[in-house]
C-alpha atoms as a PDB file:
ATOM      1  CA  UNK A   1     -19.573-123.836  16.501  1.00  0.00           C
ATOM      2  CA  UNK A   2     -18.770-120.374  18.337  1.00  0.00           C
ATOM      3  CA  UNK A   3     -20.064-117.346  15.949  1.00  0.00           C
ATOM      4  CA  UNK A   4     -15.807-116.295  15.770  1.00  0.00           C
ATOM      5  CA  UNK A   5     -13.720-117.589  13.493  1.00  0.00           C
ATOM      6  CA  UNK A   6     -10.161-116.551  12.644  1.00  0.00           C
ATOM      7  CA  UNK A   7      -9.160-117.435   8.820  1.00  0.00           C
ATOM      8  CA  UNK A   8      -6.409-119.930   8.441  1.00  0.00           C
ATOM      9  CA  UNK A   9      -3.459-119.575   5.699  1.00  0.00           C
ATOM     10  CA  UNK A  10      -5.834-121.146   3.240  1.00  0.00           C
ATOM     11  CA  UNK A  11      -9.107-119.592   3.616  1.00  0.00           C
ATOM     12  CA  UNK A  12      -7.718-115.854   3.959  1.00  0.00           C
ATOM     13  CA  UNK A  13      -8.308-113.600   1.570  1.00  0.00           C
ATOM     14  CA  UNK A  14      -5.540-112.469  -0.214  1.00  0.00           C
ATOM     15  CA  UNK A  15      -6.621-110.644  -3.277  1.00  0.00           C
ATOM     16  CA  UNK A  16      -9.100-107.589  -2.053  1.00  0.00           C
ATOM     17  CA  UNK A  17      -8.589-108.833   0.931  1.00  0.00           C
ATOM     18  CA  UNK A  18     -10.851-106.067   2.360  1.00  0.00           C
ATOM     19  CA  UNK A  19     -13.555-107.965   0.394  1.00  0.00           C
ATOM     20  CA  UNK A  20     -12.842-110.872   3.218  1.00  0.00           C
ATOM     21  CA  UNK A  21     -15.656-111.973   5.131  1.00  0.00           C
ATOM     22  CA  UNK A  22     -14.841-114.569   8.074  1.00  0.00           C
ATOM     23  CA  UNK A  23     -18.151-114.093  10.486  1.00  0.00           C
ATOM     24  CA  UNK A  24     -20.597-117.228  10.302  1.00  0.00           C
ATOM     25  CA  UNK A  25     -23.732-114.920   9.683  1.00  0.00           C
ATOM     26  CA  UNK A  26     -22.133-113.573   6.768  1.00  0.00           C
ATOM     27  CA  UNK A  27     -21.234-117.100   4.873  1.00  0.00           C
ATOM     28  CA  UNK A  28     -24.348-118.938   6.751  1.00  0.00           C
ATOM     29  CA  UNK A  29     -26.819-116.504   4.462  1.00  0.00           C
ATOM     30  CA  UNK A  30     -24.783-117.123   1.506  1.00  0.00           C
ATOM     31  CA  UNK A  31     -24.861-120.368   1.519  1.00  0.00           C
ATOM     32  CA  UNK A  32     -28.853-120.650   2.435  1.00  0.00           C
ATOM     33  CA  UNK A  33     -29.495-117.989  -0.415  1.00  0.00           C
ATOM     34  CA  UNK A  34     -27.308-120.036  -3.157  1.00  0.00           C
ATOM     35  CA  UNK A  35     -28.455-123.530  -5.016  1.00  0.00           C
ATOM     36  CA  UNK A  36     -25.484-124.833  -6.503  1.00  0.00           C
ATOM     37  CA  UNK A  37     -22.366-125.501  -5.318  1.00  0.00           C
ATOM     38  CA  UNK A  38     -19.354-126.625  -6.896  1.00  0.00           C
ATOM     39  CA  UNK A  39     -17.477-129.379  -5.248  1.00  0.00           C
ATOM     40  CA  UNK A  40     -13.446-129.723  -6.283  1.00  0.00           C
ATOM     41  CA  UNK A  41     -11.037-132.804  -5.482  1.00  0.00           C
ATOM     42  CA  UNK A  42      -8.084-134.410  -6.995  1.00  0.00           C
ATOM     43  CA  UNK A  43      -8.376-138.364  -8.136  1.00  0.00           C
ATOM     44  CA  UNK A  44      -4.678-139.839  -9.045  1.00  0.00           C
ATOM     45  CA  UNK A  45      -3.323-136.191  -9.409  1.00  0.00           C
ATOM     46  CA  UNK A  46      -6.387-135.268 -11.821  1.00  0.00           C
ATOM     47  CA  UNK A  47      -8.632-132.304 -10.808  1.00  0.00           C
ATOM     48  CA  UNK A  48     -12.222-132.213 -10.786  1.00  0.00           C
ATOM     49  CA  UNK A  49     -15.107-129.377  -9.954  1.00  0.00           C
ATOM     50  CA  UNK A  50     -18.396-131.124 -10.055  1.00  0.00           C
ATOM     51  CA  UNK A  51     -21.757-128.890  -9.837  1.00  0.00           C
ATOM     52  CA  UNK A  52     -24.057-130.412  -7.598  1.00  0.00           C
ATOM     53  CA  UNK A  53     -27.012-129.173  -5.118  1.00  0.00           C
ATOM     54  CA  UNK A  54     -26.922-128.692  -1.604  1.00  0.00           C
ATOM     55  CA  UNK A  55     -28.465-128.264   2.435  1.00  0.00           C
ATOM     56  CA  UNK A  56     -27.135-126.865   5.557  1.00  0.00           C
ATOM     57  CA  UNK A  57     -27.996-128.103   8.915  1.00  0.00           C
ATOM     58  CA  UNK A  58     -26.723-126.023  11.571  1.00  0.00           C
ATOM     59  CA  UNK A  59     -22.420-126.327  11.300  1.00  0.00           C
ATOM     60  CA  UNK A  60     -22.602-128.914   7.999  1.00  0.00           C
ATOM     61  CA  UNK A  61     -22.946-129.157   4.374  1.00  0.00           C
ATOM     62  CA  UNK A  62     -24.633-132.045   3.069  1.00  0.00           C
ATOM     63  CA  UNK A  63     -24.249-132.833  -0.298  1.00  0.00           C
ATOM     64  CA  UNK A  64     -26.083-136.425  -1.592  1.00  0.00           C
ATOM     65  CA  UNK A  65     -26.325-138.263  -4.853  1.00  0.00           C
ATOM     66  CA  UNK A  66     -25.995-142.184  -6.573  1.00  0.00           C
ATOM     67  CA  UNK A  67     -24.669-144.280  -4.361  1.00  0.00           C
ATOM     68  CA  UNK A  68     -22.223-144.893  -7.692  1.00  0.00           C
ATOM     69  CA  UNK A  69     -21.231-141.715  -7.794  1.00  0.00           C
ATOM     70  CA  UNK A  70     -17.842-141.487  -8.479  1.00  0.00           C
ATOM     71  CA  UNK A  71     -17.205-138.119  -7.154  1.00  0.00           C
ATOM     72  CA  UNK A  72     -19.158-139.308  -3.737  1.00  0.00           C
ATOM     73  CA  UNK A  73     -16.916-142.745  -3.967  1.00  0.00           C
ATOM     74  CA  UNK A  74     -14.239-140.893  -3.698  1.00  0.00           C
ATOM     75  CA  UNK A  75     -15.035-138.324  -1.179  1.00  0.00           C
ATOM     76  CA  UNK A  76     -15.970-141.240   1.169  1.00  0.00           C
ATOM     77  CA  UNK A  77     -12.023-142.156   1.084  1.00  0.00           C
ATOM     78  CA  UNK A  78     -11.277-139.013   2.824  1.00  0.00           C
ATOM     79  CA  UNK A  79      -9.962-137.212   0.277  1.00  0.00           C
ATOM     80  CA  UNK A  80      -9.390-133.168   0.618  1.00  0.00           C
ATOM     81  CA  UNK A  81     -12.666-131.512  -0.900  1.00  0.00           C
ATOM     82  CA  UNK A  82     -12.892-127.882  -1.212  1.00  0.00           C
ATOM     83  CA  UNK A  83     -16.861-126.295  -2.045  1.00  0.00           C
ATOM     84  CA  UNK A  84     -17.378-122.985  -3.147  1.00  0.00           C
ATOM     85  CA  UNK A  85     -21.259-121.201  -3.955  1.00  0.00           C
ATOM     86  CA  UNK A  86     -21.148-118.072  -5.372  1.00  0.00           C
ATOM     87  CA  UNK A  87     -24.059-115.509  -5.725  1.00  0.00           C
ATOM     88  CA  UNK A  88     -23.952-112.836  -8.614  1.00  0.00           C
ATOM     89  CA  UNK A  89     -25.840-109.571  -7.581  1.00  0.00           C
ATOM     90  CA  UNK A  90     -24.678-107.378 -10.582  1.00  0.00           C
ATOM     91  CA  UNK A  91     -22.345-106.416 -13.123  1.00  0.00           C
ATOM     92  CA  UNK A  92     -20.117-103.135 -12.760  1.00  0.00           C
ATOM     93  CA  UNK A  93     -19.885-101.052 -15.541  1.00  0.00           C
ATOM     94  CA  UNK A  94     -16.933 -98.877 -15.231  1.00  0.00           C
ATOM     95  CA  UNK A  95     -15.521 -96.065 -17.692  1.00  0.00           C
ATOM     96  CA  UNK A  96     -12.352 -98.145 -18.066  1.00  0.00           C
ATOM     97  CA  UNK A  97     -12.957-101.620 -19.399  1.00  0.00           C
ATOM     98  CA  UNK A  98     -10.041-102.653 -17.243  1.00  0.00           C
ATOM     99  CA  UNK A  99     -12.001-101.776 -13.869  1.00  0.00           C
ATOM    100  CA  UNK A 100     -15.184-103.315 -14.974  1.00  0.00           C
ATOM    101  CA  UNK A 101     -16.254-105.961 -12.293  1.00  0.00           C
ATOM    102  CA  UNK A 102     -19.329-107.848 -10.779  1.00  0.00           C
ATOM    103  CA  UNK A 103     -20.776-107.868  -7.521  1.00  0.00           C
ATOM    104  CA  UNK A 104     -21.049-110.930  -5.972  1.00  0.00           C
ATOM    105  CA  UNK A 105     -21.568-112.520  -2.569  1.00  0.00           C
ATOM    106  CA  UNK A 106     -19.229-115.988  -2.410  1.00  0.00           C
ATOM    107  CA  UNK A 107     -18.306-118.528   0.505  1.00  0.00           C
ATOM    108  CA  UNK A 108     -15.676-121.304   0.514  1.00  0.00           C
ATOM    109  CA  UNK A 109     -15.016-124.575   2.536  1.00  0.00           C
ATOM    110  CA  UNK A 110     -12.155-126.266   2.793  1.00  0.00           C
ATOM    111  CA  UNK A 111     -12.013-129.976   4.890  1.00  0.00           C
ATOM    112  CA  UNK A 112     -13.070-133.710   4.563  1.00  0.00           C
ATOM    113  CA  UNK A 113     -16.429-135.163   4.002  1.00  0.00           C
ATOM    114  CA  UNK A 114     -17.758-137.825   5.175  1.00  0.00           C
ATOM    115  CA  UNK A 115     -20.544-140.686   4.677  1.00  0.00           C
ATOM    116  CA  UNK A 116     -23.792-140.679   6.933  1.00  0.00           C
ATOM    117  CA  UNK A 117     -24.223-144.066   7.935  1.00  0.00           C
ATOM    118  CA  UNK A 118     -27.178-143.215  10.299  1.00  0.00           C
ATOM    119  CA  UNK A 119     -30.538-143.306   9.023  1.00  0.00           C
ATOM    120  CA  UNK A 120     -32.031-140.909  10.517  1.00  0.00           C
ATOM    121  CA  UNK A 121     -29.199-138.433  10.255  1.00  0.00           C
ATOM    122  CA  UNK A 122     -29.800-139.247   6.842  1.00  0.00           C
ATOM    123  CA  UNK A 123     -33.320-138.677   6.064  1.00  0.00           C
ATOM    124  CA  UNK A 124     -32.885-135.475   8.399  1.00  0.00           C
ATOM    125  CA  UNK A 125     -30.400-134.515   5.609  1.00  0.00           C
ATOM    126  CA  UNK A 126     -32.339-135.210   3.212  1.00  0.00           C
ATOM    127  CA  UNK A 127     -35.119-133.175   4.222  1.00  0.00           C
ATOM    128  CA  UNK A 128     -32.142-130.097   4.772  1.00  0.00           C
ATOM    129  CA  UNK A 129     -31.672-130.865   1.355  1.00  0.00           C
ATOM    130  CA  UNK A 130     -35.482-130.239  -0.154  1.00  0.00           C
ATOM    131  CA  UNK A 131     -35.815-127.266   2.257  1.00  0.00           C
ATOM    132  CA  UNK A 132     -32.612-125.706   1.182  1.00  0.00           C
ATOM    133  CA  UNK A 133     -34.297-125.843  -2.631  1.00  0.00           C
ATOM    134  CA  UNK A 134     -37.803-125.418  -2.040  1.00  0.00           C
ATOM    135  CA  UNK A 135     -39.092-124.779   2.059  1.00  0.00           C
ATOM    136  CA  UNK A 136     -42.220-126.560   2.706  1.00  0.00           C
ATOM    137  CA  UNK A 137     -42.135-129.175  -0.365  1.00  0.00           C
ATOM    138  CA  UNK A 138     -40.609-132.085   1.701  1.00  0.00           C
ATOM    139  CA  UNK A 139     -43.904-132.349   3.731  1.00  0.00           C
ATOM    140  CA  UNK A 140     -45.721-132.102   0.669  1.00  0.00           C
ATOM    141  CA  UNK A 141     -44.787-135.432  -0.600  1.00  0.00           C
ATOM    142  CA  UNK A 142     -43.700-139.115  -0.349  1.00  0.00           C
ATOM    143  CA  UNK A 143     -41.299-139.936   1.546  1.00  0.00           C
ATOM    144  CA  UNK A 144     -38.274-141.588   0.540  1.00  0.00           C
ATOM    145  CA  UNK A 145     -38.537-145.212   0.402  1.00  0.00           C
ATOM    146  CA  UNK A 146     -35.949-148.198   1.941  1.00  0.00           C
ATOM    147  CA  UNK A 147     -35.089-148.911  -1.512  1.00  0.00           C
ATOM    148  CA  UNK A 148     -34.214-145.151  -2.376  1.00  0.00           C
ATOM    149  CA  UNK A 149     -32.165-144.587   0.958  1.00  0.00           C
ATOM    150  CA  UNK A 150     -29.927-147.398  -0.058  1.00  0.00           C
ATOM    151  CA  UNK A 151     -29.214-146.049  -3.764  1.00  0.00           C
ATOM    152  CA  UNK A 152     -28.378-142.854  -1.705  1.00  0.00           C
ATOM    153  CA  UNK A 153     -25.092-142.107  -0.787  1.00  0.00           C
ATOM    154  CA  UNK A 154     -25.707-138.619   1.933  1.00  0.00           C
ATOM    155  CA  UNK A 155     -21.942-137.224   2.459  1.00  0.00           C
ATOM    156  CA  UNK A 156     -21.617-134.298   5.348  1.00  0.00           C
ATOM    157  CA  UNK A 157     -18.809-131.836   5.424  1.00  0.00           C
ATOM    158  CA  UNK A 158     -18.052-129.786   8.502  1.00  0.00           C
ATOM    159  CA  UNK A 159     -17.953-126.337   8.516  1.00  0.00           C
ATOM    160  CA  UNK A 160     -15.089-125.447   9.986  1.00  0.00           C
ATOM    161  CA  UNK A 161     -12.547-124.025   7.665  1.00  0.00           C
ATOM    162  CA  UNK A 162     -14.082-121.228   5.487  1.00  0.00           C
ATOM    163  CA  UNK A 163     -13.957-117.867   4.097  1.00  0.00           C
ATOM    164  CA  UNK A 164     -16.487-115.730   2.707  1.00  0.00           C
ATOM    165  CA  UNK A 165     -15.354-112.697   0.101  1.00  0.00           C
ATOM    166  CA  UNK A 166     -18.336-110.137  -1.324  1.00  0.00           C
ATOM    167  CA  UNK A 167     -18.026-106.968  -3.824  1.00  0.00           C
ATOM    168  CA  UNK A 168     -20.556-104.458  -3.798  1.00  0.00           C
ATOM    169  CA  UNK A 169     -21.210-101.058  -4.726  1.00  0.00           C
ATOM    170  CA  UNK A 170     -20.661 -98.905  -8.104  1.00  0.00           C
ATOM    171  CA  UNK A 171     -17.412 -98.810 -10.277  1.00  0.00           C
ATOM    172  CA  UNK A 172     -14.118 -97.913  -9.348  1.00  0.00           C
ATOM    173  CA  UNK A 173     -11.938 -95.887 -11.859  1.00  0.00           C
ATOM    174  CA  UNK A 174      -8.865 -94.407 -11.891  1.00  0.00           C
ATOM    175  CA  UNK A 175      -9.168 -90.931 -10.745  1.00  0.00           C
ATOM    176  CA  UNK A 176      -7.750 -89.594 -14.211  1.00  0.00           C
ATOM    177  CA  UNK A 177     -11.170 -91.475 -15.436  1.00  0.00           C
ATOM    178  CA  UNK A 178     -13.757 -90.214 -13.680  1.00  0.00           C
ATOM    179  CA  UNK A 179     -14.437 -87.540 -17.069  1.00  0.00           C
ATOM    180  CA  UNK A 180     -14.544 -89.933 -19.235  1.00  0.00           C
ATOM    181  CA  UNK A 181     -17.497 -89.393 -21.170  1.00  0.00           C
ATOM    182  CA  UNK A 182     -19.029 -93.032 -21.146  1.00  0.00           C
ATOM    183  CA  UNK A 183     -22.009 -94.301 -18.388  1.00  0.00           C
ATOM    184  CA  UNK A 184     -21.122 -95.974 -15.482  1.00  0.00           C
ATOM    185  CA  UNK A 185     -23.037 -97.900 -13.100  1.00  0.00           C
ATOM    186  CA  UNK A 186     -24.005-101.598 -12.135  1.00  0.00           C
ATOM    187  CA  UNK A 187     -26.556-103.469 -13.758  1.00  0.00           C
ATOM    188  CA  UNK A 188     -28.431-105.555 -11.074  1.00  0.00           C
ATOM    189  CA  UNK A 189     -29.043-108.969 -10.989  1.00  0.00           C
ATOM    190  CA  UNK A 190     -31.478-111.067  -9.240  1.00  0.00           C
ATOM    191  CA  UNK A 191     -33.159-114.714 -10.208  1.00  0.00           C
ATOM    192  CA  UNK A 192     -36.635-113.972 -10.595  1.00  0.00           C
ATOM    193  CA  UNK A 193     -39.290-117.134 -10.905  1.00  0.00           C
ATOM    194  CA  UNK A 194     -41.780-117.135 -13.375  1.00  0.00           C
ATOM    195  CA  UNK A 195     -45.222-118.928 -13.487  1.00  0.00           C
ATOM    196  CA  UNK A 196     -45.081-122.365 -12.395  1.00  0.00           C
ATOM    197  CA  UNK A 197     -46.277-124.551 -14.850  1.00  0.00           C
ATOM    198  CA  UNK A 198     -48.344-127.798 -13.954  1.00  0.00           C
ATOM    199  CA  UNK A 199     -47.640-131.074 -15.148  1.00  0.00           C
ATOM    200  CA  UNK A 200     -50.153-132.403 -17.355  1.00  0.00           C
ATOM    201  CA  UNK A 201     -50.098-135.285 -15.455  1.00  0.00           C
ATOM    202  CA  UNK A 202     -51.848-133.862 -13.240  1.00  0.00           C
ATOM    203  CA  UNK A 203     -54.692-137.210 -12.501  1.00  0.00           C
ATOM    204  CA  UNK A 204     -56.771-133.897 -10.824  1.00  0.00           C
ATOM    205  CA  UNK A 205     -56.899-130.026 -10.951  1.00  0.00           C
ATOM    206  CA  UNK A 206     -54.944-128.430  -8.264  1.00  0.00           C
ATOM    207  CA  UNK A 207     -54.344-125.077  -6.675  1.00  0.00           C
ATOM    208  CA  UNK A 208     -50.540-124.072  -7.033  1.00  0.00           C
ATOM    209  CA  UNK A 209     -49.084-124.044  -3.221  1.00  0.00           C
ATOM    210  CA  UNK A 210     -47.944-120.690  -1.629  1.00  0.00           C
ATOM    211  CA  UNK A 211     -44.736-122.157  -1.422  1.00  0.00           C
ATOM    212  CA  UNK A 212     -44.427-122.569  -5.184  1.00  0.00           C
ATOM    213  CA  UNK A 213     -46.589-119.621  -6.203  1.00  0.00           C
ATOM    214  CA  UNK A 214     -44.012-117.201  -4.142  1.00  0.00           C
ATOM    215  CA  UNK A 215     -41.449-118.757  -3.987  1.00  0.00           C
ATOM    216  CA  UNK A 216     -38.037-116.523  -3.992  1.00  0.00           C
ATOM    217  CA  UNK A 217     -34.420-117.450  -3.377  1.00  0.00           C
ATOM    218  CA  UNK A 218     -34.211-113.807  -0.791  1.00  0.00           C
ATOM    219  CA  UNK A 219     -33.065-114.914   2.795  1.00  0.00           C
ATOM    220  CA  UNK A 220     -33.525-112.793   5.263  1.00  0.00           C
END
């Protein structure tokens, strides 16, 4: 996919639409940085936004679970999906509690997912997957098995249609405001791990890995 990309009716922002962000870059580090997505279709006219994690591999989404799923079922008819990931960075105290807001750093996809019937487009998304959520943990570990890869339904979504919209920065207020004797600011927000724990399973003692010792959600 070229590095341009000009919104189309459905992905352009509209409200803020300063706050519109259409450059893959911009919605590429989003998307890295973020673990959950949200994943909305319509089944016989009902609507339905299912959490769920996530990879990216180059221009796709890959998004995997049961092979029952029904949200997966579903998507593999072609249905219209739409998956949004939002970050929260803050939350904007302003002196009027209309103008309060959040920052926030958010991407959305529009188009139509669909199954990955080759196996080893689907182990490579698998592996997308675990080093999406944790870099370095896939080689770290067994493998998934024949039996697993066939309980495993691996769904791709191109992406081609998107939009990204971010908010940063301190409060805005009404001019007429600005005296108001209150404070004002942004309260910052960032998901910070703690220790990890072991499990006391554990059949021998073992050092913690770098990659779960340091491990941090920051993309650079």
């Amino acid at each position: 996919m070229p590095d341009d990309y000009t919104p189309t009716p459905r992905t352009r922002v509209v409200r803020e639409p300063h706050r519109g962000i259409y450059d893959r870059a911009t919605a590429y580090q989003i998307l890295d940085e973020g673990l959950i997505c949200h994943v909305g279709f319509i089944i016989d006219g009902q609507p339905f936004v299912i959490p769920t994690g996530y990879g990216r591999k180059d221009d796709s989404l890959y998004i995997h679970g049961s092979a029952a799923s029904r949200m997966l079922r579903n998507l593999d008819q072609g249905i219209a999906v739409c998956v949004t990931v939002t970050l929260l960075d803050g939350l904007v105290l302003a002196r009027s509690i209309f103008n309060h807001s959040m920052n926030y750093r958010s991407v959305v996809v529009l188009g139509t997912a669909v199954a990955v019937n080759d196996p080893q487009e689907e182990l490579d998304a698998l592996r997308a997957l675990s080093e999406h959520i944790l870099p370095g943990r896939w080689a770290d570990v067994r493998q998934p098995n024949e039996r697993e890869l066939k309980a495993t339904l691996v769904m791709r979504l191109p992406i081609e249609e998107f939009s990204a919209k971010v908010r940063q920065g301190p409060p805005i207020d009404d001019e007429e405001d600005y005296g108001f004797p209150t404070w004002a600011g942004v309260i910052p927000l960032t998901l910070v791990p703690a220790e990890p724990a072991a499990d006391p399973r554990l059949s021998v003692k073992m050092t913690v890995p770098q990659y779960a010792r340091n491990y941090s959600r920051r993309r650079v």
